[in-house]
Protein backbone atom coordinates (compact mmCIF):
# COMPACT_ATOMS: atom_id res chain seq x y z
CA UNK A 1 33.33 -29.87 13.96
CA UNK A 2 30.64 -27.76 13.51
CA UNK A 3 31.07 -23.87 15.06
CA UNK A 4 28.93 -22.29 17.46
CA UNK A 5 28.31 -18.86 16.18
CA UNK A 6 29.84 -15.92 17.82
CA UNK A 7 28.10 -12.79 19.23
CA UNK A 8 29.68 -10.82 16.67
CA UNK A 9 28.09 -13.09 13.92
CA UNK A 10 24.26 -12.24 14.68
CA UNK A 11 25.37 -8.59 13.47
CA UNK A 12 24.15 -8.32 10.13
CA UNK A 13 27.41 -6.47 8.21
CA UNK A 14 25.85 -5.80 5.39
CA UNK A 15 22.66 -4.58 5.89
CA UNK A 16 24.49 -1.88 8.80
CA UNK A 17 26.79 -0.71 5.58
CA UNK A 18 23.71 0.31 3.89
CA UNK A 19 22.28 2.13 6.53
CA UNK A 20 25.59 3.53 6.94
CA UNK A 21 25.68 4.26 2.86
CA UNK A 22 22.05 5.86 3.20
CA UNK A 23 23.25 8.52 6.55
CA UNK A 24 26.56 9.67 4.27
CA UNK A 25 25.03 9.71 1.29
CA UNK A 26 22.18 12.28 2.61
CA UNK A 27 25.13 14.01 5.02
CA UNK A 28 26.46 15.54 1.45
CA UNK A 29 23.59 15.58 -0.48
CA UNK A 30 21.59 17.59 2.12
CA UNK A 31 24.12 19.98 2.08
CA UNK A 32 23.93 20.34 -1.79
CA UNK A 33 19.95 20.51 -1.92
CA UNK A 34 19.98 23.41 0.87
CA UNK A 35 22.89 25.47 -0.80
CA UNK A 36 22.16 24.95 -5.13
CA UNK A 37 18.81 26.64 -4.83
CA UNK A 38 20.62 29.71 -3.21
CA UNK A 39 23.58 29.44 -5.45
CA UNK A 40 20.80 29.04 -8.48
CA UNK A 41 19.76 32.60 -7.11
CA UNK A 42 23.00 34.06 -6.77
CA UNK A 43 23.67 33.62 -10.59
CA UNK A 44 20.42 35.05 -11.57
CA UNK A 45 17.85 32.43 -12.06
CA UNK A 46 14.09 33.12 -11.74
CA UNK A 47 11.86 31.36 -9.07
CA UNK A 48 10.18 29.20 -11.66
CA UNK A 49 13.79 28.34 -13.30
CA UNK A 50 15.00 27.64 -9.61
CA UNK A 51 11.43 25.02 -9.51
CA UNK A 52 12.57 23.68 -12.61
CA UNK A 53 16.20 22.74 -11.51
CA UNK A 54 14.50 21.53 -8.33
CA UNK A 55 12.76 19.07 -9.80
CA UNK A 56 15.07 17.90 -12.97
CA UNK A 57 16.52 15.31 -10.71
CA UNK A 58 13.44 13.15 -9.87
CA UNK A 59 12.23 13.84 -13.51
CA UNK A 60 15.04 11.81 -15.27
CA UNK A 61 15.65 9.56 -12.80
CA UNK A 62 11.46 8.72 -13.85
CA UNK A 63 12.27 8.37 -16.92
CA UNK A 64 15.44 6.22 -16.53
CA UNK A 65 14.47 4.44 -13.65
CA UNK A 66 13.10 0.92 -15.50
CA UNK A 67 16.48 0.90 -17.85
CA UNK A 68 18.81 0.96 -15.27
CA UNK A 69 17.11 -0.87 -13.10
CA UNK A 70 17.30 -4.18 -15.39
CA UNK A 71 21.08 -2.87 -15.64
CA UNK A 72 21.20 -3.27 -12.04
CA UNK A 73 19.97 -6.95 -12.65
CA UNK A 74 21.97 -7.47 -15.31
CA UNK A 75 25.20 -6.47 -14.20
CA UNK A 76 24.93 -6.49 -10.57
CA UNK A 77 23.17 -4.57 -7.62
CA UNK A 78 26.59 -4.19 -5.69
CA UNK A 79 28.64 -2.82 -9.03
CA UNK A 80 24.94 -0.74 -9.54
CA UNK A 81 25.25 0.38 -6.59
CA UNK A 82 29.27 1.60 -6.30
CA UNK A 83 28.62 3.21 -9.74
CA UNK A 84 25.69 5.69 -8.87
CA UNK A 85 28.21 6.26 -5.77
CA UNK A 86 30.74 7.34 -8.00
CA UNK A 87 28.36 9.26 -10.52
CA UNK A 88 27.06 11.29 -7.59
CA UNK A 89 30.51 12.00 -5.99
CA UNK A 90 30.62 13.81 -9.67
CA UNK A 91 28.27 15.19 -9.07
CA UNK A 92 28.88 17.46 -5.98
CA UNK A 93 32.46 17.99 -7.66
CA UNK A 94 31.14 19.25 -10.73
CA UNK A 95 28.62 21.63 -8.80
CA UNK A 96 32.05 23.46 -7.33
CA UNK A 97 33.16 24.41 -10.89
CA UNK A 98 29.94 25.31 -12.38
CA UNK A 99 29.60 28.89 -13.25
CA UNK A 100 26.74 29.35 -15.53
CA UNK A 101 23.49 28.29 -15.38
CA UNK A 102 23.09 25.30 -18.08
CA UNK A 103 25.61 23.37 -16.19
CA UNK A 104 23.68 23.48 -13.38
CA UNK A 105 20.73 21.68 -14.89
CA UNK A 106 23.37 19.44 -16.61
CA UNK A 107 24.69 18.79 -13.29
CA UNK A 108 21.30 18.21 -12.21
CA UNK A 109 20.31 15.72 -14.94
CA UNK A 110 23.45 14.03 -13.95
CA UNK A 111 22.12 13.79 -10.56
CA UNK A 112 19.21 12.32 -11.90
CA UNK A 113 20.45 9.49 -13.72
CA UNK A 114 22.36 8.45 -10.44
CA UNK A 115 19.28 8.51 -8.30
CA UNK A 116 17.82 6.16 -11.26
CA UNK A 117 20.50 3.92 -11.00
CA UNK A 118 20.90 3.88 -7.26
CA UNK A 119 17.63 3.25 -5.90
CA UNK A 120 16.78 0.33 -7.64
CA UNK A 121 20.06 -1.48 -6.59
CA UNK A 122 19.73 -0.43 -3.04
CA UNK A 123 16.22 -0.89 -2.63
CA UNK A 124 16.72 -4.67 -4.05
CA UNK A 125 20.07 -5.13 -1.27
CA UNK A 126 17.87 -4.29 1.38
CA UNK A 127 15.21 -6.66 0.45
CA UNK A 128 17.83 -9.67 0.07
CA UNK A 129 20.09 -8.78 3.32
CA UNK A 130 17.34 -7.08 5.62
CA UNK A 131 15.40 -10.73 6.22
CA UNK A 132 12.22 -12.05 5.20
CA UNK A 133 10.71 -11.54 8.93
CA UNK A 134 12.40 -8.01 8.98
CA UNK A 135 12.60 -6.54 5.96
CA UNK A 136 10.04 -3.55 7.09
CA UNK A 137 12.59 -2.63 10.36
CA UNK A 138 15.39 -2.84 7.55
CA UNK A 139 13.76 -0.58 5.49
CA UNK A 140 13.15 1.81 8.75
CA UNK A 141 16.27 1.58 10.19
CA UNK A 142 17.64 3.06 6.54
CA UNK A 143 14.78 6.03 6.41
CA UNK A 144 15.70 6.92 9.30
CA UNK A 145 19.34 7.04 9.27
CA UNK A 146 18.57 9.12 6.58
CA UNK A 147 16.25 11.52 7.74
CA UNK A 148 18.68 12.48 10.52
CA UNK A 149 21.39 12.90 8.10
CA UNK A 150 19.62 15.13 5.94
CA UNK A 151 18.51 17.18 9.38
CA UNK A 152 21.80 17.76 10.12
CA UNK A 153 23.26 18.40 6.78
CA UNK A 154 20.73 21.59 6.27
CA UNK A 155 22.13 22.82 9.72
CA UNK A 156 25.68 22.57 8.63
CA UNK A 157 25.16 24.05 5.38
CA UNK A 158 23.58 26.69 6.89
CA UNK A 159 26.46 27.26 8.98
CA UNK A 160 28.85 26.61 6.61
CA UNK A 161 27.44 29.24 4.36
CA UNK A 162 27.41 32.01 7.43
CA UNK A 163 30.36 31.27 8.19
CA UNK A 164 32.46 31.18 5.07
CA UNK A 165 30.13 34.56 3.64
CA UNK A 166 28.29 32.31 1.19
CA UNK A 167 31.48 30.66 -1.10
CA UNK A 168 29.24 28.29 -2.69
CA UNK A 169 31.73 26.01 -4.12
CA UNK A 170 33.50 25.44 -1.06
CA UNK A 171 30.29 23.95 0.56
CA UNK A 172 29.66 21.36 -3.07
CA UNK A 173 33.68 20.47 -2.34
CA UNK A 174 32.75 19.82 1.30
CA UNK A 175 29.61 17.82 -0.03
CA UNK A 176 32.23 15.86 -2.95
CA UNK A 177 34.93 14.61 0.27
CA UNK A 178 31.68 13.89 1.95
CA UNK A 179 30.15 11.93 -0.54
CA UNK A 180 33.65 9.82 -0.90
CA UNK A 181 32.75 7.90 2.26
CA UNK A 182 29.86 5.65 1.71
CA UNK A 183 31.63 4.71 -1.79
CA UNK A 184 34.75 3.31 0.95
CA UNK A 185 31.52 1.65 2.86
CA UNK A 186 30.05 -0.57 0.28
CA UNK A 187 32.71 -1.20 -1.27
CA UNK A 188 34.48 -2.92 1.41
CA UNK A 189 31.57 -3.92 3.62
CA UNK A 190 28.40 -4.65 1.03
CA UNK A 191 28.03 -7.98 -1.11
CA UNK A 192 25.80 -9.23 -3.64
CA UNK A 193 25.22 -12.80 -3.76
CA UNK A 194 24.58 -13.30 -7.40
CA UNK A 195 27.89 -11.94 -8.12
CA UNK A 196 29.13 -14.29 -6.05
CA UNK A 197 27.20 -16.73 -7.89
CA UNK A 198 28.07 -15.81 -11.47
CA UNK A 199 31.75 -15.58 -10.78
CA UNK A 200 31.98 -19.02 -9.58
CA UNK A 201 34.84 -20.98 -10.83
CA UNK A 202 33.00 -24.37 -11.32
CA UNK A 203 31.34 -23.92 -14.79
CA UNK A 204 29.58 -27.14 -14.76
CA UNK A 205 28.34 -25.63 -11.50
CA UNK A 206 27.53 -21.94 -12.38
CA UNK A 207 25.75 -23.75 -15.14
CA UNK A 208 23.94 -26.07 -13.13
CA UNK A 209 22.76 -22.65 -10.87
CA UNK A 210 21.66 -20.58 -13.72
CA UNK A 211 19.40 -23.35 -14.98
CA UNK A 212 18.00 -24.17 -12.10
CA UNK A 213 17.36 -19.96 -11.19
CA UNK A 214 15.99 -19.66 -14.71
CA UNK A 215 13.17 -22.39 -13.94
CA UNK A 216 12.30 -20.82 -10.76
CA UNK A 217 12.71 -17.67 -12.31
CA UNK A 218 10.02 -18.62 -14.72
CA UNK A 219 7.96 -20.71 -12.10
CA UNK A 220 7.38 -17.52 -10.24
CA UNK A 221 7.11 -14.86 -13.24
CA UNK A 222 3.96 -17.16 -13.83
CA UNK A 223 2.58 -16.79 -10.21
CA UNK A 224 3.89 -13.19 -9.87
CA UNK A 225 0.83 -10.33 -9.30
CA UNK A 226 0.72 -8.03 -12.15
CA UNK A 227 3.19 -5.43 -11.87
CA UNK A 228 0.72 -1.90 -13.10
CA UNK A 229 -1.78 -2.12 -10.42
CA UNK A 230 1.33 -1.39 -7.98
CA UNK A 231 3.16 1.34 -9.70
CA UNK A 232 -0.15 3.04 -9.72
CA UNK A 233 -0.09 2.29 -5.75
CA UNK A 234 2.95 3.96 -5.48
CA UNK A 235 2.07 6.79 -7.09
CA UNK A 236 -1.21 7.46 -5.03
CA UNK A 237 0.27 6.80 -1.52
CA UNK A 238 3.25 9.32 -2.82
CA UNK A 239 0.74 11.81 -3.93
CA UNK A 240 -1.01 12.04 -1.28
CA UNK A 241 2.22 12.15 0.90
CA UNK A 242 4.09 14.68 -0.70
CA UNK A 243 1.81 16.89 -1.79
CA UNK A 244 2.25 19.55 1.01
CA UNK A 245 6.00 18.80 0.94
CA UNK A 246 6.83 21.97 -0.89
CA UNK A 247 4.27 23.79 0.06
CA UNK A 248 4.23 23.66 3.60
CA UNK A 249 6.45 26.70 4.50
CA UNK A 250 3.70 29.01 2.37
CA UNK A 251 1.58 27.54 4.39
CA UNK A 252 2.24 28.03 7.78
CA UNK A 253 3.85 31.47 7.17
CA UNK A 254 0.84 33.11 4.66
CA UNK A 255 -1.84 31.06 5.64
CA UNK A 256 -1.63 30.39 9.46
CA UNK A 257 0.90 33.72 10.16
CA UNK A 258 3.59 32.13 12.08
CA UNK A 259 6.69 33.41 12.05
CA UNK A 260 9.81 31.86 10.62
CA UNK A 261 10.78 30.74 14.15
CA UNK A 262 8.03 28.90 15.24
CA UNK A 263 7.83 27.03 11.78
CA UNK A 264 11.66 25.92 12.32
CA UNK A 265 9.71 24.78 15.80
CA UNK A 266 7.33 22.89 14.01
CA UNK A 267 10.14 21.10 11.79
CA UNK A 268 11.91 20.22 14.81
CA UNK A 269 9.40 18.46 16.74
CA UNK A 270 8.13 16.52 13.42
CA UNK A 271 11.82 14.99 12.74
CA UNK A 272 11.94 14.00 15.99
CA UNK A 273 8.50 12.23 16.06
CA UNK A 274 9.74 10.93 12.62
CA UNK A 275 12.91 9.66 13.92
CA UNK A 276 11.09 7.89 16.87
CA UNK A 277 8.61 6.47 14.70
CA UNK A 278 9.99 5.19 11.96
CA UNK A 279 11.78 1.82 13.86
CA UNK A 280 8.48 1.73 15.53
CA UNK A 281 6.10 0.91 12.38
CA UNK A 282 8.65 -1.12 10.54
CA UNK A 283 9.01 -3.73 13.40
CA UNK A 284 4.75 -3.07 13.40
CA UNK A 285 5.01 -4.00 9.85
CA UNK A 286 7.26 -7.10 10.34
CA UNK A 287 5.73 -8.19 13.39
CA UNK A 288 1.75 -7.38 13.70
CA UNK A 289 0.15 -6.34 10.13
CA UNK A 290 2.02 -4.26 7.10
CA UNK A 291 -1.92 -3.01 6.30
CA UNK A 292 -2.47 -1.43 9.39
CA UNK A 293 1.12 0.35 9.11
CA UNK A 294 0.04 1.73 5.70
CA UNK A 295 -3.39 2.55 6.80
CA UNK A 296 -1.75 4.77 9.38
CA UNK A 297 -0.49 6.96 6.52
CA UNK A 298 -3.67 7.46 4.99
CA UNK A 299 -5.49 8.19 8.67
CA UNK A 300 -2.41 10.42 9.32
CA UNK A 301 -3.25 12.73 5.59
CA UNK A 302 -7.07 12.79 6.37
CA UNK A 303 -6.44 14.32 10.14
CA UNK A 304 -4.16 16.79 8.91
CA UNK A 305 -6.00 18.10 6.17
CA UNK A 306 -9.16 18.79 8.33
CA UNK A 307 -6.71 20.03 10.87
CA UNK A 308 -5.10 22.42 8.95
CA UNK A 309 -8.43 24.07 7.75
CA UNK A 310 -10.44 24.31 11.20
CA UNK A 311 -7.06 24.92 13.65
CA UNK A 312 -4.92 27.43 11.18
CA UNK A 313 -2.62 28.03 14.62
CA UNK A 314 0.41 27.04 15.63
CA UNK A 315 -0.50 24.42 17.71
CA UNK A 316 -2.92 23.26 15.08
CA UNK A 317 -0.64 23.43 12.47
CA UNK A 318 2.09 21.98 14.50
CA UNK A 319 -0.27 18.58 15.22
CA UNK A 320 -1.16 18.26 11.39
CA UNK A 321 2.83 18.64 10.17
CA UNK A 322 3.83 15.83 12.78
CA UNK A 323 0.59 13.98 11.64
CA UNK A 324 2.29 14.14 7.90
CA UNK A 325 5.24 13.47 8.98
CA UNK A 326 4.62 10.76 11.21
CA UNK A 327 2.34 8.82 8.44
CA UNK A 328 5.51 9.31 6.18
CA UNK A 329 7.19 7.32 8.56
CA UNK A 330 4.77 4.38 8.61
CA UNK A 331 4.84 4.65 4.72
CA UNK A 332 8.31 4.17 4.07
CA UNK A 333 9.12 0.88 5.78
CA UNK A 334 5.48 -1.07 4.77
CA UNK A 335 6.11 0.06 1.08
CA UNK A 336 9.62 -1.08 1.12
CA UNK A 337 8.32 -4.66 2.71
CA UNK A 338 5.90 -4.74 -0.38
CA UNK A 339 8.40 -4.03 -3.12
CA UNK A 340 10.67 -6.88 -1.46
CA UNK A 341 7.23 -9.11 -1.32
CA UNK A 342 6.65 -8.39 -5.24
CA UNK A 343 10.19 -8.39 -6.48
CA UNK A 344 10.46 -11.97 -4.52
CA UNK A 345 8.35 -13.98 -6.79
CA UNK A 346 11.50 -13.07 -9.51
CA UNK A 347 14.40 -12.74 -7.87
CA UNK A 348 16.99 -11.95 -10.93
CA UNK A 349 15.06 -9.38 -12.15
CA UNK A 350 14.42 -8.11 -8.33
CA UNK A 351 15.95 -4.39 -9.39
CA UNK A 352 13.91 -4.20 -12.48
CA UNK A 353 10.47 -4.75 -10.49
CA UNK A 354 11.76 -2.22 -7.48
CA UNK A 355 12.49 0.63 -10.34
CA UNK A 356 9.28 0.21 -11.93
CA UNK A 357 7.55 0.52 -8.21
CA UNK A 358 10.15 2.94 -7.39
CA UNK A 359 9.12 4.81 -10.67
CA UNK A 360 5.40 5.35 -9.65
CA UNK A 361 6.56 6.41 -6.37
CA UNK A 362 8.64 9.60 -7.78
CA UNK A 363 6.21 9.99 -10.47
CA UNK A 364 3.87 10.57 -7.28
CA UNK A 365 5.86 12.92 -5.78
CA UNK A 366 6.91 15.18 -8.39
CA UNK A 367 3.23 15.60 -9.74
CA UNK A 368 1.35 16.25 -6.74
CA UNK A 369 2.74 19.58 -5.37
CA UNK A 370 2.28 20.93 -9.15
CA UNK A 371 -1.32 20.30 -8.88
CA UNK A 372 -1.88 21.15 -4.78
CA UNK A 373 -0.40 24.58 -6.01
CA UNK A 374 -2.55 24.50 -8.90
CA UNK A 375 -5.43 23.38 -6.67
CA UNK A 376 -4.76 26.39 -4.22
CA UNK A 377 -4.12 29.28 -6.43
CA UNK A 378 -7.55 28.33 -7.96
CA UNK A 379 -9.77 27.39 -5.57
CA UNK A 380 -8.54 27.67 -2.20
CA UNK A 381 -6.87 25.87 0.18
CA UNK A 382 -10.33 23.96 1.43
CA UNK A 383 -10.93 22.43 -1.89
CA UNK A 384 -6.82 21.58 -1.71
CA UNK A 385 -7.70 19.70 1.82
CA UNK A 386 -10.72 18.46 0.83
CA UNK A 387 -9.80 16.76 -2.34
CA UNK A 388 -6.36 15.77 -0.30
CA UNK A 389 -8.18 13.85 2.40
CA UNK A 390 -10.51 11.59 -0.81
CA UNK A 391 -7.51 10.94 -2.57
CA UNK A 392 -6.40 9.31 0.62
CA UNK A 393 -9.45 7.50 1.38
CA UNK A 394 -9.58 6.17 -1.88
CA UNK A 395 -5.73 5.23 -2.09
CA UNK A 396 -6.51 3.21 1.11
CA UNK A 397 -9.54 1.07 -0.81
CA UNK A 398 -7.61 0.32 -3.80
CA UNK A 399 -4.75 -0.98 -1.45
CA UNK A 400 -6.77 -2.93 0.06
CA UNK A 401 -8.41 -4.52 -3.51
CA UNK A 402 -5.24 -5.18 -5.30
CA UNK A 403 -3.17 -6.47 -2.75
CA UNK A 404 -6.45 -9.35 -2.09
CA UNK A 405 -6.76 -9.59 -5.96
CA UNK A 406 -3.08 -10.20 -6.02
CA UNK A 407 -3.24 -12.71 -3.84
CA UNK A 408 -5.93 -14.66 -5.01
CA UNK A 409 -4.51 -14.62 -8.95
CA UNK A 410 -1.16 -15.70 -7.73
CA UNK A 411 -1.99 -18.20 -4.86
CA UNK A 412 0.82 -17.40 -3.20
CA UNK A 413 0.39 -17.81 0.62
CA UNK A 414 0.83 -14.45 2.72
CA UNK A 415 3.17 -14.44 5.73
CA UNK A 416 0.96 -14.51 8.97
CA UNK A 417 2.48 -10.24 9.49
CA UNK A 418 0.53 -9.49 6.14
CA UNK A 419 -3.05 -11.02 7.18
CA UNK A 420 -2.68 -11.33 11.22
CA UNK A 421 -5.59 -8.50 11.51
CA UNK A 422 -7.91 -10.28 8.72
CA UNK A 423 -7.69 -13.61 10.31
CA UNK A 424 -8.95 -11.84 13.92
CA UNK A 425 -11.55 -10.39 12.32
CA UNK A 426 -12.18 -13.32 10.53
């Protein structure tokens, strides 16, 4: 007799262990990326050296992302997944005893290699427990959970800090038990269904699965887009996203002359926007057009650029960070729906595809506030607008040419959310 399916049932377990991996995993690390530049300080490192550790992170995990991401496929995204866990957990331990400024940026490498293995793996669980007709709110739902995280992990360790009269390794052991927690998660609540697949007990029958997966493995590798055209996509709509990331507090401080109050203002009402918004544009993604949603990103970094040269105020500034921030949010769910799109046409090397996407995407973010500041210091800030709002004009037309090129070398039909605007204006 065949069960009716319980209430309980339409919860999707997984895919809420994730989300809940993503808000602990930011709870500790947001405490760590508020408190290592300060203890960086403490033990005598210059501003630039204090850039450089910054950064070291998102630098090797470039570099090691497309590796480790066929290691996720290879040896599975869950194990992946538990293992950059556990490297990271390391990690914040490690940062308690470090004393001396090389093992920070050991540390920090070690961070790095983590990120490189974790992303890949979790961007690829997403995609294969978030739904094919919501993969964009899955992707949301996980941004978000994270963005509030790391909001109130920068309060704590700001707290934690005033309160304890700045013992630094006492806050990176906080972060360590802290970090402990989403290991327990996906570990006991996460699965990955080629696992389940390879460890069947039935060899005639795990053979039987593999041959058939390789065929349509190799079926779709033929029909899959090319791969280039969207790492390069990735690394434009990251660009232009990030560029003001660091920046920003020089910005509204120097530039406009707010005080440090009214920018923490400013940061405040942006989150909250963000954290409204992001659910918002991934079920607009899922359910209406994933185009329009990243069209809104580009729209949202061409306002704010003109608005922070012609309304330098608080208000004005305060309009062009939520702007940003708000077009980050439409980003992040419609860019995770495309990776799962791309990566579907070869599913057993899903994690592979995701890094090399993910790659561009870091690669995007770690270059363009290097060149905004270069772009500033030289010319001014109206070139750095100006040349900001092309970039993401022209990021918006090459969207638009390679995901239609795509299409038409691959002949793969697009769900009715991709094209619902082009067949009304059709």
């Amino acid at each position: 007799m065949k069960r009716t399916a319980s209430p309980r049932s339409s919860l999707n377990g997984p895919l809420l262990a994730i989300v809940g991996e993503g808000l602990l995993s930011r709870l500790s690390f947001g405490l760590i990326s508020f408190t290592l530049p300060l203890y960086a300080r403490h033990l005598g490192l210059s501003l630039t050296e204090v850039g450089i550790l910054a950064a070291l992170n998102s630098a090797v995990a470039v570099a090691a992302k497309p590796l480790l991401g066929w290691v996720a496929d290879r040896f599975g995204l869950k194990r992946t997944l538990v293992a950059a866990i556990g490297l990271r957990s390391l990690v914040s331990l490690c940062l308690g005893f470090a004393s001396a400024p090389w093992e920070l940026f050991a540390v920090r490498s070690a961070h790095g290699l983590s990120m490189s293995l974790r992303d890949p793996s979790v961007n690829a669980l997403i995609a294969e427990h978030g739904g094919k007709k919501s993969v964009a709110s899955a992707f949301a739902w996980y941004q978000t959970a994270r963005m509030v995280a790391g909001s109130l992990s920068r309060a704590l360790a700001g707290f934690l800090l005033a309160l304890t009269a700045a013992n630094y390794p006492l806050v990176f052991f906080i972060a360590f038990a802290l970090s402990v927690l989403p290991l327990l998660v996906v570990s006991r609540c996460v699965r990955d269904e080629r696992d389940a697949t390879h460890g069947s007990r039935n060899p005639e029958s795990s053979r039987e699965r593999l041959a058939q997966t390789t065929q349509i493995s190799a079926d779709a590798t033929q029909a899959r887009p090319k791969l280039l055209p969207f790492v390069g996509l990735g690394f434009l709509i990251a660009g232009t996203a990030e560029m003001l990331t660091g920046l920003f507090p020089v910005l509204a401080t120097e530039y406009a002359g707010l005080s440090t109050a009214q920018v923490g203002i400013i940061y405040a009402v942006s989150t909250l926007a963000t954290i409204v918004s992001g659910p918002i544009f991934g079920w607009l993604s899922d359910n209406v057009s994933r185009k329009l949603v990243l069209t809104v990103r580009g729209l949202a970094n061409t306002l704010s650029s003109i608005v922070y040269v012609i309304a330098p105020t608080f208000l004005g500034v305060g309009i062009a960070k939520t702007a940003d921030d708000m077009g980050k949010a439409a980003f992040r769910p419609a860019w995770g729906a495309l990776m799962a799109h791309i990566s579907s046409f070869d599913k057993r090397n899903r994690a592979r595809t995701m890094s090399w996407m993910s790659m561009g995407e870091d690669a995007g973010a770690v270059v363009a506030p290097v060149l905004a500041g270069l772009l500033w210091s030289t010319w001014g800030i109206t070139v750095l607008m100006a040349l900001r709002a092309l970039l993401a004009i022209a990021t918006e037309v090459y969207a638009l040419s390679i995901t239609r090129s795509a299409r038409l070398r691959s002949g793969h039909a697009p769900t009715p959310s991709d094209d619902r605007a082009d067949v009304r204006a059709g």
